[in-house]
C-alpha atoms as a PDB file:
ATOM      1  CA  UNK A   1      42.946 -68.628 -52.784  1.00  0.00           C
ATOM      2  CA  UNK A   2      43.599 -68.726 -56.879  1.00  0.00           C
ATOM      3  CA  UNK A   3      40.465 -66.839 -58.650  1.00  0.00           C
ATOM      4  CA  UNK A   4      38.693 -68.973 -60.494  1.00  0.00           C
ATOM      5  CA  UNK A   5      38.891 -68.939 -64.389  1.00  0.00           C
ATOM      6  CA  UNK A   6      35.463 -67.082 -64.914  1.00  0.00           C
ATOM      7  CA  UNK A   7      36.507 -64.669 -62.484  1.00  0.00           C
ATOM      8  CA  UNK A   8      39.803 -63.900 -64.196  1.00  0.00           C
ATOM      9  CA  UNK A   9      38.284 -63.510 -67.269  1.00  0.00           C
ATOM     10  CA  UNK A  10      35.541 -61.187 -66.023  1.00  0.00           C
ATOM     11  CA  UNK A  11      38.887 -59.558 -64.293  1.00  0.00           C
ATOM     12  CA  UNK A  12      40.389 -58.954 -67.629  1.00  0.00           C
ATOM     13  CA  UNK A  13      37.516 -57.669 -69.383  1.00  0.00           C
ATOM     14  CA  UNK A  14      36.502 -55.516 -67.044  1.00  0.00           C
ATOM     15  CA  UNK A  15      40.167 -53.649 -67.022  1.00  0.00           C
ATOM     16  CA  UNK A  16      39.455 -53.394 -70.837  1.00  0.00           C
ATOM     17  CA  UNK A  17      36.288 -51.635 -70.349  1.00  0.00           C
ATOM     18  CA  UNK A  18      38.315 -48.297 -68.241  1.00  0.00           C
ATOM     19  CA  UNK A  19      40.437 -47.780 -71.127  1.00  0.00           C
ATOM     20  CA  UNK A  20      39.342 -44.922 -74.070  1.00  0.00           C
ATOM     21  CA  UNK A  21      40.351 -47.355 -76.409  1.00  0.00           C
ATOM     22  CA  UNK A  22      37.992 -49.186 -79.489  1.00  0.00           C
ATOM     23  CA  UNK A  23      40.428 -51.691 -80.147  1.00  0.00           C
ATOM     24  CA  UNK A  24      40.367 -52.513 -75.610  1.00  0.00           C
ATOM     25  CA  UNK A  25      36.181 -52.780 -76.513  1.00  0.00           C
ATOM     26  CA  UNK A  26      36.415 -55.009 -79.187  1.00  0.00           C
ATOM     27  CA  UNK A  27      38.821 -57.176 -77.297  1.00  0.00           C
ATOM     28  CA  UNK A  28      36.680 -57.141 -74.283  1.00  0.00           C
ATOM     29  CA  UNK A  29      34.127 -58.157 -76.696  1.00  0.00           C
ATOM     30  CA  UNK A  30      36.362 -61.177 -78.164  1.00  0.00           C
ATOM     31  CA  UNK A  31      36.959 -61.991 -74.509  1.00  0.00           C
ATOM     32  CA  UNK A  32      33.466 -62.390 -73.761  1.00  0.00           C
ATOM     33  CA  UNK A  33      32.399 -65.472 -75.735  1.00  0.00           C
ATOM     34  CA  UNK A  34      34.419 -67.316 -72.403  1.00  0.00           C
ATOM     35  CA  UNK A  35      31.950 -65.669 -70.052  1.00  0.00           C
ATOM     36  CA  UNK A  36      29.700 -68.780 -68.393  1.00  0.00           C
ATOM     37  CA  UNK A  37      26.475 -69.080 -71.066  1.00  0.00           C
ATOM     38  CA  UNK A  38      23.147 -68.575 -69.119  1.00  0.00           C
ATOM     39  CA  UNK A  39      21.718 -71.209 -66.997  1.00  0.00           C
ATOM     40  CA  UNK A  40      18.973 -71.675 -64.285  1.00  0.00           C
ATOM     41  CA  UNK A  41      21.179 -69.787 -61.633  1.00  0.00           C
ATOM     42  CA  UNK A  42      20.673 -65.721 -61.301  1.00  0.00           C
ATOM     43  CA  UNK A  43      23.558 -64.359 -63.822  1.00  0.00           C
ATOM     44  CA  UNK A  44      23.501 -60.680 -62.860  1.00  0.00           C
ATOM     45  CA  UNK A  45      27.346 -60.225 -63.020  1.00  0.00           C
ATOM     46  CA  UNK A  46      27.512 -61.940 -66.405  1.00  0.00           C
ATOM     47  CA  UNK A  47      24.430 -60.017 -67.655  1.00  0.00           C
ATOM     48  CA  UNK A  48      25.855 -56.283 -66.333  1.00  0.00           C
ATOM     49  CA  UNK A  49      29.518 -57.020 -67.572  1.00  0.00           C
ATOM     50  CA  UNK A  50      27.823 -57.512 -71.080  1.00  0.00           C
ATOM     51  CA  UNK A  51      25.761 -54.545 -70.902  1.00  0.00           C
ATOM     52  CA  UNK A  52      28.816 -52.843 -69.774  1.00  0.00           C
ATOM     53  CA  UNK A  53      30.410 -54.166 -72.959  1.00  0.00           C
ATOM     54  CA  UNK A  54      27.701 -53.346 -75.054  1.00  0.00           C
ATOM     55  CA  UNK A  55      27.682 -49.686 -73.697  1.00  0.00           C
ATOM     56  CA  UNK A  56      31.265 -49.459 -74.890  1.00  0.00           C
ATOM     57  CA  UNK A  57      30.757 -50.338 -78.091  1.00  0.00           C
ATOM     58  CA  UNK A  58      28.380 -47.655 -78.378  1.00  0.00           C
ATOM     59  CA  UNK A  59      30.741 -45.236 -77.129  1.00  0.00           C
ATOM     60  CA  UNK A  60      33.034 -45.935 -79.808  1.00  0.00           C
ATOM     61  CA  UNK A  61      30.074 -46.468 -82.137  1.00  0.00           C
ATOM     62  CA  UNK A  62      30.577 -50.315 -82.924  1.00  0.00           C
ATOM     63  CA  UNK A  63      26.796 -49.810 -82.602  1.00  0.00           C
ATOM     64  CA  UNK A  64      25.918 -53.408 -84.548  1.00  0.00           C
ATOM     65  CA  UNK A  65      28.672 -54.999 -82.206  1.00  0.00           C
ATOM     66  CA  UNK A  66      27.138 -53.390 -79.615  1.00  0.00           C
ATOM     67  CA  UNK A  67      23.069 -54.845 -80.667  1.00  0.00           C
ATOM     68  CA  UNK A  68      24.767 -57.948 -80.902  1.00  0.00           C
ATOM     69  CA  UNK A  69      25.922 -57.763 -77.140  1.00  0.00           C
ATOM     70  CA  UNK A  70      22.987 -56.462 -75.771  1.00  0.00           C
ATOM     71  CA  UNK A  71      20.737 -59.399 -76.885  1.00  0.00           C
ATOM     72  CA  UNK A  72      23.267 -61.395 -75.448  1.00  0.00           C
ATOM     73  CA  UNK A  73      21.924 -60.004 -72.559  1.00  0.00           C
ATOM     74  CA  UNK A  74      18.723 -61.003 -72.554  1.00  0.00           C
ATOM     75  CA  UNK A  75      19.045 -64.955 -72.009  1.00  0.00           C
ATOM     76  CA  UNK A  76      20.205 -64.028 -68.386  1.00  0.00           C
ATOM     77  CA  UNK A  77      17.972 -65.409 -65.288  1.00  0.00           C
ATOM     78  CA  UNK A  78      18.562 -61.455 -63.269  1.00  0.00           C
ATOM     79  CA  UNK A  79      17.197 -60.721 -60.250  1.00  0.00           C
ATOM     80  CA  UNK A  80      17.911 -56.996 -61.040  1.00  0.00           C
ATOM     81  CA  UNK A  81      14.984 -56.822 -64.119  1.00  0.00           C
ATOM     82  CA  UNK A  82      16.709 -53.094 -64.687  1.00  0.00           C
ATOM     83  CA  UNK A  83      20.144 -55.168 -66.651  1.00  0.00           C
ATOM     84  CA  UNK A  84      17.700 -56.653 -68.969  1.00  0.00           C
ATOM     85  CA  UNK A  85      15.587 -53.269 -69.508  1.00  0.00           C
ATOM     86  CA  UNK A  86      17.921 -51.471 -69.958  1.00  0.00           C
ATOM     87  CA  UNK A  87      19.680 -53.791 -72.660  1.00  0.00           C
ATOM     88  CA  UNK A  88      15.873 -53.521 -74.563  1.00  0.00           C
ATOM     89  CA  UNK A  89      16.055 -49.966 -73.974  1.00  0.00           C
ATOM     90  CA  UNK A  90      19.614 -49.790 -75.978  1.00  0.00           C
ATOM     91  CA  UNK A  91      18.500 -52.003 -77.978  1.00  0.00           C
ATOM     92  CA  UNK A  92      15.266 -49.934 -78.999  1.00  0.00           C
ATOM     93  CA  UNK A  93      17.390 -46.707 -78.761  1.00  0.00           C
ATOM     94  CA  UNK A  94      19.952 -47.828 -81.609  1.00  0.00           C
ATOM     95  CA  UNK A  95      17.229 -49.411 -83.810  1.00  0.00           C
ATOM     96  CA  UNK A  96      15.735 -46.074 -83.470  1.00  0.00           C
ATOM     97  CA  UNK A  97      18.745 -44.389 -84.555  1.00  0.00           C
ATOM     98  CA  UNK A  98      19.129 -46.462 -87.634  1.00  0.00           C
ATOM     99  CA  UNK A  99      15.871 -46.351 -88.955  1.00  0.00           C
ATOM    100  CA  UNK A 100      14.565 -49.861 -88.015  1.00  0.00           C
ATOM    101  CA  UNK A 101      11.382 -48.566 -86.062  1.00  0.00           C
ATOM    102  CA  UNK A 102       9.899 -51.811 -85.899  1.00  0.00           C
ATOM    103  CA  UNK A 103      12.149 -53.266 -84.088  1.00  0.00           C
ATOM    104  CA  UNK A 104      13.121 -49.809 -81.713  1.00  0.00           C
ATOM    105  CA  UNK A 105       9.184 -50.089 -80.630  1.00  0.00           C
ATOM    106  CA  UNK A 106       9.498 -53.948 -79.433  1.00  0.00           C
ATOM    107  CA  UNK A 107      12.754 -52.480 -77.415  1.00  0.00           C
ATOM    108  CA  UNK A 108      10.932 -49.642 -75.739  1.00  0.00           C
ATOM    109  CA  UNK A 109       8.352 -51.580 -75.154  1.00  0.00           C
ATOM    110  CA  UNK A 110      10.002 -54.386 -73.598  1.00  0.00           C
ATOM    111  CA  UNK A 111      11.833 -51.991 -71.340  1.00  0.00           C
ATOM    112  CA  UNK A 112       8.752 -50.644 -70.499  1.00  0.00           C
ATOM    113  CA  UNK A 113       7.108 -53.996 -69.440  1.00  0.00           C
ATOM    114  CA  UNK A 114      10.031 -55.010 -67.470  1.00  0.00           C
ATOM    115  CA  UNK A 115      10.895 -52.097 -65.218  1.00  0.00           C
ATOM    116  CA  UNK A 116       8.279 -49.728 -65.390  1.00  0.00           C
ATOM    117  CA  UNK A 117       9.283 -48.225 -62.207  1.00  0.00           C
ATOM    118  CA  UNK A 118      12.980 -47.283 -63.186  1.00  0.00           C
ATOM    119  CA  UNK A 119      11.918 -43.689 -63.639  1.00  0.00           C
ATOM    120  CA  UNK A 120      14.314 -42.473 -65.245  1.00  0.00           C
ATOM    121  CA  UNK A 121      14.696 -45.174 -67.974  1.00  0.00           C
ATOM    122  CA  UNK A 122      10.592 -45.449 -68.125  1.00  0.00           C
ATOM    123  CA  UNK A 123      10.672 -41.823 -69.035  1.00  0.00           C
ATOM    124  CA  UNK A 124      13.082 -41.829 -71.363  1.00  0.00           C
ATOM    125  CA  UNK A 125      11.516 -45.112 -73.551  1.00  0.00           C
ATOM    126  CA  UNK A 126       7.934 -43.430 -73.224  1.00  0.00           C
ATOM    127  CA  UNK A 127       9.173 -40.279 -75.011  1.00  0.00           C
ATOM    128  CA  UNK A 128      10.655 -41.810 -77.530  1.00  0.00           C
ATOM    129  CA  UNK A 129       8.233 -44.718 -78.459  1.00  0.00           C
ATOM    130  CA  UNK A 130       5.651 -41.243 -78.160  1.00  0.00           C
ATOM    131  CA  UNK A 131       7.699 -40.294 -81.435  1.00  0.00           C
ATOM    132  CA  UNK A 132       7.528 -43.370 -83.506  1.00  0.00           C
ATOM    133  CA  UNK A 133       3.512 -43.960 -82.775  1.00  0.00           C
ATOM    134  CA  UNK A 134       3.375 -40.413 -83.516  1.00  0.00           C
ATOM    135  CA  UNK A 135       5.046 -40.625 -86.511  1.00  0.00           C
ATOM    136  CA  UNK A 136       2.967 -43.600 -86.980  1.00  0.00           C
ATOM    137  CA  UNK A 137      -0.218 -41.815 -86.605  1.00  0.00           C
ATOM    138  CA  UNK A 138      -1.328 -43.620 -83.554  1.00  0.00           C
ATOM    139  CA  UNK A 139      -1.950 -39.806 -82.170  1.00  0.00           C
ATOM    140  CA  UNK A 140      -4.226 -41.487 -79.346  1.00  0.00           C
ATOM    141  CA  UNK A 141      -1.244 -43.537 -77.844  1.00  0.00           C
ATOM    142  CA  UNK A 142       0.893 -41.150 -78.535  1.00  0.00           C
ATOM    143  CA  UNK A 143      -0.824 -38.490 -76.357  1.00  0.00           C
ATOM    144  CA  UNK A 144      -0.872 -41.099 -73.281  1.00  0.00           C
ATOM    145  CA  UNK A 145       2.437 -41.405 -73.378  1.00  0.00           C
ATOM    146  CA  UNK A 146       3.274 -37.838 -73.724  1.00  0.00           C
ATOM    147  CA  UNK A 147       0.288 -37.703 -70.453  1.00  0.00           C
ATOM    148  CA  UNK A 148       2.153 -39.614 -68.456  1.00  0.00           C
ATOM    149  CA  UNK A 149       5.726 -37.955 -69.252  1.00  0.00           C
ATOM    150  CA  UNK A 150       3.776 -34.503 -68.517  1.00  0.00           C
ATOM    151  CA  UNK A 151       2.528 -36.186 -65.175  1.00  0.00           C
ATOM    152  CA  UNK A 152       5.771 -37.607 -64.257  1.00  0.00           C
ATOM    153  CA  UNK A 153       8.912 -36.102 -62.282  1.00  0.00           C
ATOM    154  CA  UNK A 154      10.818 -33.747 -64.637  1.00  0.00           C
ATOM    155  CA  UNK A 155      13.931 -35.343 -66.643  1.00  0.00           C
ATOM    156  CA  UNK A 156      16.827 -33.805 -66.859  1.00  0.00           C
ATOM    157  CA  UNK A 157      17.057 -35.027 -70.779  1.00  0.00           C
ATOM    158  CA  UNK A 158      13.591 -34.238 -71.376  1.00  0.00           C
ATOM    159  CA  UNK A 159      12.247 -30.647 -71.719  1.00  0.00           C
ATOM    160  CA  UNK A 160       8.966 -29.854 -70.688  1.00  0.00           C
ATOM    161  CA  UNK A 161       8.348 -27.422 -73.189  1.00  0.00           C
ATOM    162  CA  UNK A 162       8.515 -30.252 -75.854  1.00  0.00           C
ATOM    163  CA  UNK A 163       5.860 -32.558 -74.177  1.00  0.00           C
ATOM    164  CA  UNK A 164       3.303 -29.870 -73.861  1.00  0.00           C
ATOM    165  CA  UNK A 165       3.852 -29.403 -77.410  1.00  0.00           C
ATOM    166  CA  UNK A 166       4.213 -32.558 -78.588  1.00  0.00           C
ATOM    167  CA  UNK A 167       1.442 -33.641 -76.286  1.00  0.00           C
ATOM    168  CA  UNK A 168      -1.096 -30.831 -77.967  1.00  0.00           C
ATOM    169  CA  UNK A 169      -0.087 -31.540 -81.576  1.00  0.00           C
ATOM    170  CA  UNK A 170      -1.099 -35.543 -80.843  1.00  0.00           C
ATOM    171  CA  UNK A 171      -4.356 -34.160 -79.332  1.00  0.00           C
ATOM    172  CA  UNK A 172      -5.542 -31.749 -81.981  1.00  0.00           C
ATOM    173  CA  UNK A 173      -4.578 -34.425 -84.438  1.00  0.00           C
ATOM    174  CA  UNK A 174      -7.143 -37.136 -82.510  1.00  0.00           C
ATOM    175  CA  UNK A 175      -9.476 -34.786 -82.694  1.00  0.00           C
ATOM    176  CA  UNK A 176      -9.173 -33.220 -79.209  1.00  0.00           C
ATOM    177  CA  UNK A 177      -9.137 -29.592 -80.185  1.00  0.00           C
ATOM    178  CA  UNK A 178     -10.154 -27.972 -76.741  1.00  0.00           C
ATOM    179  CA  UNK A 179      -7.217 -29.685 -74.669  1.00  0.00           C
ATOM    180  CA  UNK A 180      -5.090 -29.065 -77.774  1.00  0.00           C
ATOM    181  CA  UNK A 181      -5.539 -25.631 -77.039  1.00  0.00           C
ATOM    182  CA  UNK A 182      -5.161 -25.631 -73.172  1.00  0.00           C
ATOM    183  CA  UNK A 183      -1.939 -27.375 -73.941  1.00  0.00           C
ATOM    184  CA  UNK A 184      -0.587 -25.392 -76.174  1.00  0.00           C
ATOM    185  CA  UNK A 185      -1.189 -21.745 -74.232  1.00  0.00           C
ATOM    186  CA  UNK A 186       0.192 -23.574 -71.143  1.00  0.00           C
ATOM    187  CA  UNK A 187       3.273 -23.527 -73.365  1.00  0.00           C
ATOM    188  CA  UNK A 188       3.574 -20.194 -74.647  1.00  0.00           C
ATOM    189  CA  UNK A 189       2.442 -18.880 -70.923  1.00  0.00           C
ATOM    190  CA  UNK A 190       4.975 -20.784 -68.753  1.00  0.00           C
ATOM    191  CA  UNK A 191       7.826 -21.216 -71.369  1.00  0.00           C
ATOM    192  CA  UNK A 192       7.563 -17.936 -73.477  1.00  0.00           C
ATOM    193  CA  UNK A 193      11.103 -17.538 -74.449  1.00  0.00           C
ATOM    194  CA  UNK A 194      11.496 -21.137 -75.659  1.00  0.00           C
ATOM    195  CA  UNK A 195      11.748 -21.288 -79.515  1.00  0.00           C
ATOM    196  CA  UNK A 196       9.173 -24.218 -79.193  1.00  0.00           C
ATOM    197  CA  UNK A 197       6.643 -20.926 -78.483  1.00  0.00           C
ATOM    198  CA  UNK A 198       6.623 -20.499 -83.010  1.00  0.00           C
ATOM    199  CA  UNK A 199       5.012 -24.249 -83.180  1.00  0.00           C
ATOM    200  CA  UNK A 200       2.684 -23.681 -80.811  1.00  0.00           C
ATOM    201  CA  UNK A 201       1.024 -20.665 -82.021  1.00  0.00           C
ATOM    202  CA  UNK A 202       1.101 -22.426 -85.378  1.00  0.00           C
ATOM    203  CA  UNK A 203      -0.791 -24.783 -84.234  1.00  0.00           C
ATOM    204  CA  UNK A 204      -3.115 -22.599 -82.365  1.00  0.00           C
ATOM    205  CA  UNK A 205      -3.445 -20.925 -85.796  1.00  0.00           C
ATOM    206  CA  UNK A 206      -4.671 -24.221 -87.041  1.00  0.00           C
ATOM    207  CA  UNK A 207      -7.167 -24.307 -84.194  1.00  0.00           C
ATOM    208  CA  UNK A 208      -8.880 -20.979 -84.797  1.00  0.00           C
ATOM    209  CA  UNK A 209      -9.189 -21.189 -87.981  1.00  0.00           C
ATOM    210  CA  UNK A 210     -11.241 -24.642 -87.490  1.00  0.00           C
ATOM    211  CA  UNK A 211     -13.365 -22.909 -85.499  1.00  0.00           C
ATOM    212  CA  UNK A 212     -13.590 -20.113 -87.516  1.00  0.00           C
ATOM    213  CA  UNK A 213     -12.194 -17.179 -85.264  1.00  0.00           C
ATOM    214  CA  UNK A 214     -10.067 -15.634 -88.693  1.00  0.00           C
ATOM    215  CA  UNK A 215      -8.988 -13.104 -85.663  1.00  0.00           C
ATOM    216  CA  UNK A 216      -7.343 -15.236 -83.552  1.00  0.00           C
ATOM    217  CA  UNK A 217      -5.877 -16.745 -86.115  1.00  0.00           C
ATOM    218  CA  UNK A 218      -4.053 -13.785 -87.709  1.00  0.00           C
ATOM    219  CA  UNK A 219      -3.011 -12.669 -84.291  1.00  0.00           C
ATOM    220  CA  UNK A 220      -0.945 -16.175 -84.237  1.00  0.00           C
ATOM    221  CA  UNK A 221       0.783 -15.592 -87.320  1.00  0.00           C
ATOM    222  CA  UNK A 222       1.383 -12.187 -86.467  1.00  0.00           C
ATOM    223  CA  UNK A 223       3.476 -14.041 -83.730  1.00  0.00           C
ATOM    224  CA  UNK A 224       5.053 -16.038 -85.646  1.00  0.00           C
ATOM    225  CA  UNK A 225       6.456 -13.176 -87.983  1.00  0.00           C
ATOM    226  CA  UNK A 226       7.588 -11.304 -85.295  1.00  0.00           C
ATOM    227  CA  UNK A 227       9.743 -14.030 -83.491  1.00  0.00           C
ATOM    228  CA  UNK A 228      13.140 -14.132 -84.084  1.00  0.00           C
ATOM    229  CA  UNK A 229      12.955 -17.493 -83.324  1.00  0.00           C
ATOM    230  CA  UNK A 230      11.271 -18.615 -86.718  1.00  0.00           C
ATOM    231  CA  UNK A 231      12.308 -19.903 -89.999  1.00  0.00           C
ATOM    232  CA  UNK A 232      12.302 -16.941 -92.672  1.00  0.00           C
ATOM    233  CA  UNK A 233      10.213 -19.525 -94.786  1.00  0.00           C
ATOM    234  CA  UNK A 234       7.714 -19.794 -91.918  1.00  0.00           C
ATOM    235  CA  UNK A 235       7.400 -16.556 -91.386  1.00  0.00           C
ATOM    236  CA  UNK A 236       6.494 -15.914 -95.030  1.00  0.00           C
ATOM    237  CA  UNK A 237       3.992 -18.329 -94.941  1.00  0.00           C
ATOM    238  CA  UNK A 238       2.195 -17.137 -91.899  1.00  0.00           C
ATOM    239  CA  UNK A 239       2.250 -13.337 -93.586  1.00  0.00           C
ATOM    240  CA  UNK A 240       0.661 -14.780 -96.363  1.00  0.00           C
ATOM    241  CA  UNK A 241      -2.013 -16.740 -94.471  1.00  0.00           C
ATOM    242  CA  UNK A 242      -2.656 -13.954 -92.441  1.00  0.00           C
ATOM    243  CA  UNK A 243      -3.002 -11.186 -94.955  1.00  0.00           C
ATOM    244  CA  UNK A 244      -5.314 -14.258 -96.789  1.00  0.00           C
ATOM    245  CA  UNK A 245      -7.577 -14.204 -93.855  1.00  0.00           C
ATOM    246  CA  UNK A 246      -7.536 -10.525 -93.600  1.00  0.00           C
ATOM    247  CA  UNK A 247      -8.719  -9.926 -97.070  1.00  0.00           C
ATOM    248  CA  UNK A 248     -11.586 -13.123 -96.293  1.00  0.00           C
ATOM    249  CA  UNK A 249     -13.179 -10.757 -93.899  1.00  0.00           C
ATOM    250  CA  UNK A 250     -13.147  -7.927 -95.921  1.00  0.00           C
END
């Protein structure tokens, strides 16, 4: 029996997609305005073989070729909800990357809405949509999303070290100085070699001195002065806070 057309052409592009080759992706893309348009029917094999292409396009970064395709995408009646979240996720990943935060929130967030039980995709748009509310200065979001990451199943693209951190920086910055704190020596206790350990006692540093323990607080950027791990300009500015706080008691 003769394939039909749509299957051919699917065929074809498909064939185009193995090959380490930009000019095979941007033909598969030129192909791909033949695919069948969406309709009422479930179009899961359209929808995937346009992620596909759109994931190709990255690879060779055609990465506005590649947005393109991935809203393509989205039109498509699926009965697997992961092909369209994880064309939002894409989507919201490569906004990210090119400064258009606006629009790389509505992507994470979409992905999010759609598949919130595709771990390993959830994970992965909570952490980063963590960093633009952050940035943001939505701290109070941003530490229940960095909650839920530190609740969640480790990722292997995710290190733990960085959520604790992240997740105490949001919650001394909303206010939340006591967890802050139980955060942050949960960090330099389980993960003391990480470099991440500088930050933290930074921002312990910050802590004490809010609560006025000037002892505590030296004794942080002691630590930081001492690691190897830390920037020559941090370290000068934590011996020059401390010796500050020194000479305060004095």
């Amino acid at each position: 029996m003769n394939e039909s057309p749509s299957a051919t052409l699917e065929s074809r592009i498909a064939t185009l997609l193995v090959y380490e080759d930009a000019s095979a992706a941007l033909e598969a893309l030129r192909l791909s305005e033949g695919l069948p348009k969406p309709g009422t029917e479930s179009g899961d094999a359209t929808a995937q073989l346009l992620f596909d292409i759109g994931f190709r396009l990255e690879r060779f970064e055609q990465n506005v070729d590649a947005v393109t395709t991935y809203h393509r995408v989205l039109p498509y009646p699926v009965v697997d909800v992961r092909i369209t979240a994880g064309a939002w996720f894409r989507i919201g990943l490569l906004r990210d990357r090119s400064g258009n935060w606006i629009q790389a929130g509505v992507g994470y967030r979409r992905a999010l809405e759609l598949a919130p039980s595709w771990i390993y995709m959830a994970s992965l748009a909570q952490y980063h949509l963590a960093e633009l509310v952050a940035a943001e200065e939505n701290y109070g979001e941003a530490a229940t999303l960095y909650q839920k990451l530190e609740n969640g199943p480790p990722h292997p693209e995710i290190r733990p070290e960085k959520i604790l951190l992240e997740l105490g920086r949001c919650l001394l910055r909303s206010g939340d100085c006591r967890a802050a704190r139980s955060k942050l020596n949960s960090l330099l206790r389980v993960f003391a070699m990480s470099p991440l350990v500088v930050q933290a006692h930074r921002l312990l540093a910050e802590i004490d001195e809010q609560d006025g323990d000037s002892n505590a607080a030296v004794r942080h950027y002691q630590c930081i002065v001492e690691n190897s791990n830390a920037e020559p300009a941090l370290k000068v500015a934590a011996a020059h806070r401390a010796a500050a706080l020194y000479r305060s008691k004095r």
